[in-house]
Protein backbone atom coordinates (compact mmCIF):
# COMPACT_ATOMS: atom_id res chain seq x y z
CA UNK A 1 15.15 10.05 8.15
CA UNK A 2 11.55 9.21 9.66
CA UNK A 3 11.60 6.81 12.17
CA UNK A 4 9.80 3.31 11.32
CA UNK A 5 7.45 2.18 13.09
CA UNK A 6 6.64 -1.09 15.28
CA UNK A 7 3.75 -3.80 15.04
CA UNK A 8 2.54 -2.45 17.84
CA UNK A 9 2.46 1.63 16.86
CA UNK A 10 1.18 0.79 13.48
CA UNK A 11 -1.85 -1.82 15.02
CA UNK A 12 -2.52 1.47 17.48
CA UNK A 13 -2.36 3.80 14.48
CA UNK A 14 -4.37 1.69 12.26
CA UNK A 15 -7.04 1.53 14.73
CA UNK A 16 -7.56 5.77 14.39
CA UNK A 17 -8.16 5.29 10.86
CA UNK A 18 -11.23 3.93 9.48
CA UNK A 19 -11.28 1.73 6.38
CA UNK A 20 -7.25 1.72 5.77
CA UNK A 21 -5.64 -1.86 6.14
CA UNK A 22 -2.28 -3.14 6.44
CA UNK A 23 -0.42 -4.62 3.39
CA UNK A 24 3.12 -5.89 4.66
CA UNK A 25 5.07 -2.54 4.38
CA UNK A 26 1.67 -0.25 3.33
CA UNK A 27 -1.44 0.75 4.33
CA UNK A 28 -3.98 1.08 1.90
CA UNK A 29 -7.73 1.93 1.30
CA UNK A 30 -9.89 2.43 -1.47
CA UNK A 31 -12.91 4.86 -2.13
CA UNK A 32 -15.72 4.98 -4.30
CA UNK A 33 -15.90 8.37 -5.62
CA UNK A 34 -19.48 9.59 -6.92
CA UNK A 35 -18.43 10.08 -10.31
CA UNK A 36 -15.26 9.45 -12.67
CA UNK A 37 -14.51 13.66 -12.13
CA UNK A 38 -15.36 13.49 -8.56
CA UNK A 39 -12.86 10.85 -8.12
CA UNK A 40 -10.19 13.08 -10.13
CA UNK A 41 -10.88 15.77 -8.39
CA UNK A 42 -9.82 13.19 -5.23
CA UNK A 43 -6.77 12.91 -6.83
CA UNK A 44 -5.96 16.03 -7.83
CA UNK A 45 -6.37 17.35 -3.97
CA UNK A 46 -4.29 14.31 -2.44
CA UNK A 47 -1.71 15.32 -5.05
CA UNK A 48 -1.22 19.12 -3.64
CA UNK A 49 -1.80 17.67 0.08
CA UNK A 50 1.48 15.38 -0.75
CA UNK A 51 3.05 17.70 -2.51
CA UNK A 52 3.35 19.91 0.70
CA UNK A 53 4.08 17.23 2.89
CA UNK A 54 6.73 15.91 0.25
CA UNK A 55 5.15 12.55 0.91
CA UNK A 56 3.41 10.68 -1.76
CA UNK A 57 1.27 7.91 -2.32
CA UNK A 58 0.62 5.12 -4.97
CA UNK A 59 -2.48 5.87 -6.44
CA UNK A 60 -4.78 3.65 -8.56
CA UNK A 61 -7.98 4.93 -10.69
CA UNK A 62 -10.23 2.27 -12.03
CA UNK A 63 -13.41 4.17 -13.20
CA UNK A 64 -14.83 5.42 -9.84
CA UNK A 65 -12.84 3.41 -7.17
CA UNK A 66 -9.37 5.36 -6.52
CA UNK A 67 -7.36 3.02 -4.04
CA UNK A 68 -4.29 5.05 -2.51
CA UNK A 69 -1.40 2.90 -0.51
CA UNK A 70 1.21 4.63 1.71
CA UNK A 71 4.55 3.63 2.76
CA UNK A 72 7.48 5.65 3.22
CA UNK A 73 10.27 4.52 1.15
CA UNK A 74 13.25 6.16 2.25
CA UNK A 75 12.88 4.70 5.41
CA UNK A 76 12.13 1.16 4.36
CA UNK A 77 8.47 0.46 5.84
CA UNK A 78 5.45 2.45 7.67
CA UNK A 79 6.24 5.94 9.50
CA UNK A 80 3.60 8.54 11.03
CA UNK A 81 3.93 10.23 7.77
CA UNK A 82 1.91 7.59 6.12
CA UNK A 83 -0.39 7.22 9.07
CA UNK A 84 -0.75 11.61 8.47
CA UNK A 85 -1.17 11.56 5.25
CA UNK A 86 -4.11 9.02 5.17
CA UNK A 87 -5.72 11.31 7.84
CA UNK A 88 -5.48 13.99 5.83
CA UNK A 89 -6.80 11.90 2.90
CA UNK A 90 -9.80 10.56 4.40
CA UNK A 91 -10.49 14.20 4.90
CA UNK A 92 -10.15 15.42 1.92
CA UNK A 93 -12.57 11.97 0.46
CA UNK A 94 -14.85 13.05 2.92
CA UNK A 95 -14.78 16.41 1.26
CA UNK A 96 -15.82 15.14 -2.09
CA UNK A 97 -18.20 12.80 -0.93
CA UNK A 98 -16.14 9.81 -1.54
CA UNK A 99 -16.39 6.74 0.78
């Protein structure tokens, strides 16, 4: 099992992430995508990026805003695997032109 982490790790962590906030046991952010498909496509690429790190988000579509929030489960609260997978999705936003 992943290690949780503490007030303090996840303020640090937080802090190397831009837009993301802290939501009791998540971290979430939202993006506007530049269209409906764009924002799919968003989607669609998060999904295979969690796929491969068997770690996977909540994920919200309202027309062009997708909103992703990250908590590991299994472990009962915030790990560095949601803290790496919302590096890895900003990336991939960043990508498609979302913000």
């Amino acid at each position: 099992m992943t290690a949780l982490l503490d007030d303090a790790a996840i303020t640090e962590r937080l802090g190397g992430l831009n837009g993301w906030s802290r939501e009791g046991d998540e971290i979430r952010r939202a993006f506007g995508a530049p269209s409906f498909m764009a924002g799919i496509d968003l989607v669609g690429a998060v999904a295979r990026a969690a796929e491969d790190a068997d770690h996977h988000p909540d994920i919200d579509i309202r027309w062009t805003t997708v909103t992703f929030a990250l908590s590991t489960h299994s472990a009962g609260g915030l790990t560095g695997k949601d803290f790496d997978l919302a590096a890895t999705i900003d990336r991939l936003a960043a990508e498609r032109g979302a913000k």
